[in-house]
Protein backbone atom coordinates (compact mmCIF):
# COMPACT_ATOMS: atom_id res chain seq x y z
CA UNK A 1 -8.33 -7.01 10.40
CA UNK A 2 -10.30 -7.75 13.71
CA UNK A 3 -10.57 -11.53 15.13
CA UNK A 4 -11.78 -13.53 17.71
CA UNK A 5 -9.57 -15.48 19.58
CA UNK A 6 -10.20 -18.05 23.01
CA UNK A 7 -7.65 -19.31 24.74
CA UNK A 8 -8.03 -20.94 28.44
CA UNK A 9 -11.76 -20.28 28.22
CA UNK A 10 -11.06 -16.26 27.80
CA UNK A 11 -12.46 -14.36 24.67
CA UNK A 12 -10.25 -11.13 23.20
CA UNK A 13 -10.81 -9.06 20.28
CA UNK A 14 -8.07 -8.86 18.38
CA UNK A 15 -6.99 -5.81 15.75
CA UNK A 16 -4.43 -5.64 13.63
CA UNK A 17 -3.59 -2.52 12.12
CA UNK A 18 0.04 -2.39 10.55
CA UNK A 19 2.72 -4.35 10.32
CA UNK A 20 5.92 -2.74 9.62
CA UNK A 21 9.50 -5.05 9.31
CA UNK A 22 8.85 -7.50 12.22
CA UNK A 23 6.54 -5.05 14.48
CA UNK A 24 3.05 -5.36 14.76
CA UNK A 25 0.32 -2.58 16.39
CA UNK A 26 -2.34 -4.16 17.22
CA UNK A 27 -5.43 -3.33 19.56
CA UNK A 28 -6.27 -6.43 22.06
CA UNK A 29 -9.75 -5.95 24.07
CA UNK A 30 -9.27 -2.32 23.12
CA UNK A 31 -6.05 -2.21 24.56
CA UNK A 32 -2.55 -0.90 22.05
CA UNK A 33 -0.25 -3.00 22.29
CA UNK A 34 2.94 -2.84 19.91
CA UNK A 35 4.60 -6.33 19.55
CA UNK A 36 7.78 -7.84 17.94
CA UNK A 37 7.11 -10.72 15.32
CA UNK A 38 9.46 -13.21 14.48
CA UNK A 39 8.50 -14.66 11.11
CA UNK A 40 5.84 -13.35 8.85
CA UNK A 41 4.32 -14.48 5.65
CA UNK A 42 4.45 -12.92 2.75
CA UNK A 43 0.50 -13.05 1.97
CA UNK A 44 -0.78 -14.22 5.23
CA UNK A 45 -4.10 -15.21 3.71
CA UNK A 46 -1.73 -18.03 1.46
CA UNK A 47 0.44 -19.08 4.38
CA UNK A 48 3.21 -19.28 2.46
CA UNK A 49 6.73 -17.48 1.71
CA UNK A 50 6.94 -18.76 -1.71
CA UNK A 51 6.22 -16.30 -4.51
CA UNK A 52 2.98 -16.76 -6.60
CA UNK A 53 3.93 -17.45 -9.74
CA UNK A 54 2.82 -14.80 -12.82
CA UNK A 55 2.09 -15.00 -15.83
CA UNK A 56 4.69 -13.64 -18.57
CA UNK A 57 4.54 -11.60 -21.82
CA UNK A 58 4.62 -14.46 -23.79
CA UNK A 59 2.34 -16.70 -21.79
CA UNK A 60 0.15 -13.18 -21.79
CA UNK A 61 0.01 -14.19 -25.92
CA UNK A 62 -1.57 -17.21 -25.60
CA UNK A 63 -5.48 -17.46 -26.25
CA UNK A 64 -7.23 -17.51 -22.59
CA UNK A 65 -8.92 -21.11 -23.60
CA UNK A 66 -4.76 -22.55 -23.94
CA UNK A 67 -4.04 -21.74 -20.95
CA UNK A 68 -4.50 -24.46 -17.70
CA UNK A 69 -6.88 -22.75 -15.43
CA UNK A 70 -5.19 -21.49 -12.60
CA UNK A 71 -6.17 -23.57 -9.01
CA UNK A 72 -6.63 -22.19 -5.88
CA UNK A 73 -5.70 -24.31 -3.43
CA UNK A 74 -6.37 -24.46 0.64
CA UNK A 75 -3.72 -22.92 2.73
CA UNK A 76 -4.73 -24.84 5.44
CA UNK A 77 -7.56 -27.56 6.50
CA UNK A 78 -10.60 -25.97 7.46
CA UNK A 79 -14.28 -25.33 6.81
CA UNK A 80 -15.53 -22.55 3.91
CA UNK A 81 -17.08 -20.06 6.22
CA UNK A 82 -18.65 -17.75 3.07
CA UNK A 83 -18.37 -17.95 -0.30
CA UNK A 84 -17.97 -14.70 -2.10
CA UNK A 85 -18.10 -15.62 -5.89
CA UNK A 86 -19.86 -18.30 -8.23
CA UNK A 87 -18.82 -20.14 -11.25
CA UNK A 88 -18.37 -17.00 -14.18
CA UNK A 89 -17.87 -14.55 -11.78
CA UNK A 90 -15.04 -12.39 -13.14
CA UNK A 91 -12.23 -11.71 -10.80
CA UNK A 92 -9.52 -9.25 -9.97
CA UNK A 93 -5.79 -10.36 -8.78
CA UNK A 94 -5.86 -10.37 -4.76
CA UNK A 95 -9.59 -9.81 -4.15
CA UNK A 96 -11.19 -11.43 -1.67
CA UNK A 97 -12.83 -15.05 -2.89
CA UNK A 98 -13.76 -16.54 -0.10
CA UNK A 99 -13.26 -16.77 4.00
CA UNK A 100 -12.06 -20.16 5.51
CA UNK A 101 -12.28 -20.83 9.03
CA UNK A 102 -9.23 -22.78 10.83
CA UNK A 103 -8.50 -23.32 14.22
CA UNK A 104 -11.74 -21.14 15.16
CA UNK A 105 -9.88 -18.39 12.71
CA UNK A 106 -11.71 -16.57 10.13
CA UNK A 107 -8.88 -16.41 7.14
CA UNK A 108 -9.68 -14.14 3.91
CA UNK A 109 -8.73 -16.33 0.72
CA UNK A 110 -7.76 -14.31 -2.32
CA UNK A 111 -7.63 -14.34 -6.26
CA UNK A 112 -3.96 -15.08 -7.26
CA UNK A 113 -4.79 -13.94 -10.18
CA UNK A 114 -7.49 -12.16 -12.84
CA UNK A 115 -9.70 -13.95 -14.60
CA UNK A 116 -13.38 -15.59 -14.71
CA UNK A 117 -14.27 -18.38 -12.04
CA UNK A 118 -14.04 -21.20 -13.94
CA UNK A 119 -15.31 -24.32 -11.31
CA UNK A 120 -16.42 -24.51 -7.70
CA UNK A 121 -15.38 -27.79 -5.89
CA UNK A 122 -16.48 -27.02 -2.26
CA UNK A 123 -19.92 -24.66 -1.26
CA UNK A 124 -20.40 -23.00 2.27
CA UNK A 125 -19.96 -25.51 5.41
CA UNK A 126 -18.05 -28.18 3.52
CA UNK A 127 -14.39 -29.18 4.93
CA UNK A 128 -11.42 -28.72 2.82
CA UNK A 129 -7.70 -30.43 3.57
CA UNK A 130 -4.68 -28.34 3.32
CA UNK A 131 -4.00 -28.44 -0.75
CA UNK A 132 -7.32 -29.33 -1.85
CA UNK A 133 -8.35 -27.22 -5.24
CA UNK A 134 -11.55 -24.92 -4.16
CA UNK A 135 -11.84 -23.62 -7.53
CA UNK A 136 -10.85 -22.97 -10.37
CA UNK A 137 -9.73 -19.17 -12.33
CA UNK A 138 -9.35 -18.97 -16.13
């Protein structure tokens, strides 16, 4: 993943490449460096260490339409840089949905699970708080 990060009024380009344990190579202003990382999440696009919940055999059984819809929620308060899907989209576990910018940060958001796009609450531009339900999978 490449980013874009300022700090003190200087620009780098930042690449990640792999992230092994708690070491990271990454490529800064096309520079290798190899760095030692303290704490990582487990899906950084979530921001969380909590495991996403799935669905089992005999939740599988029930009819789609008995089921709540399942809510993705911001990992963090930003803005919805691009929106990848619309309302009946269909949707594979852990693909890309959507990129929200934080803290000048483009972050991918993905599917926690399969299923059709159901609702969009927020379009392109608009703000979201850290919780707030962007849409909606069934």
């Amino acid at each position: 993943m490449k980013y874009k990060i300022k700090t003190k009024g200087v620009e780098y380009e930042v690449q990640i490449h792999k992230v092994e344990g708690n070491i990271a190579q990454l490529t800064v202003n096309d520079v290798d460096f190899e760095v030692e990382v303290e704490r990582l999440a487990v899906n950084p696009t979530r921001m969380s260490n909590e495991p996403e919940k799935k669905i089992s055999a005999e939740t599988a059984a029930i009819k789609p339409s008995q089921l709540k819809a399942y809510e993705l929620k911001s990992p963090l308060p930003g803005t919805i840089f691009e929106m990848y899907v619309k309302e009946g989209d269909t949707v594979k576990e852990d693909q890309v949905l959507l990129v929200l910018e934080a803290m000048k940060m483009e972050n991918n958001i993905q599917a926690g699970h399969a299923g059709v796009i159901e609702k969009i609450f927020y379009a392109s531009g608009d703000a979201v708080m850290e919780g707030d339900v962007i849409l909606t999978i069934r």
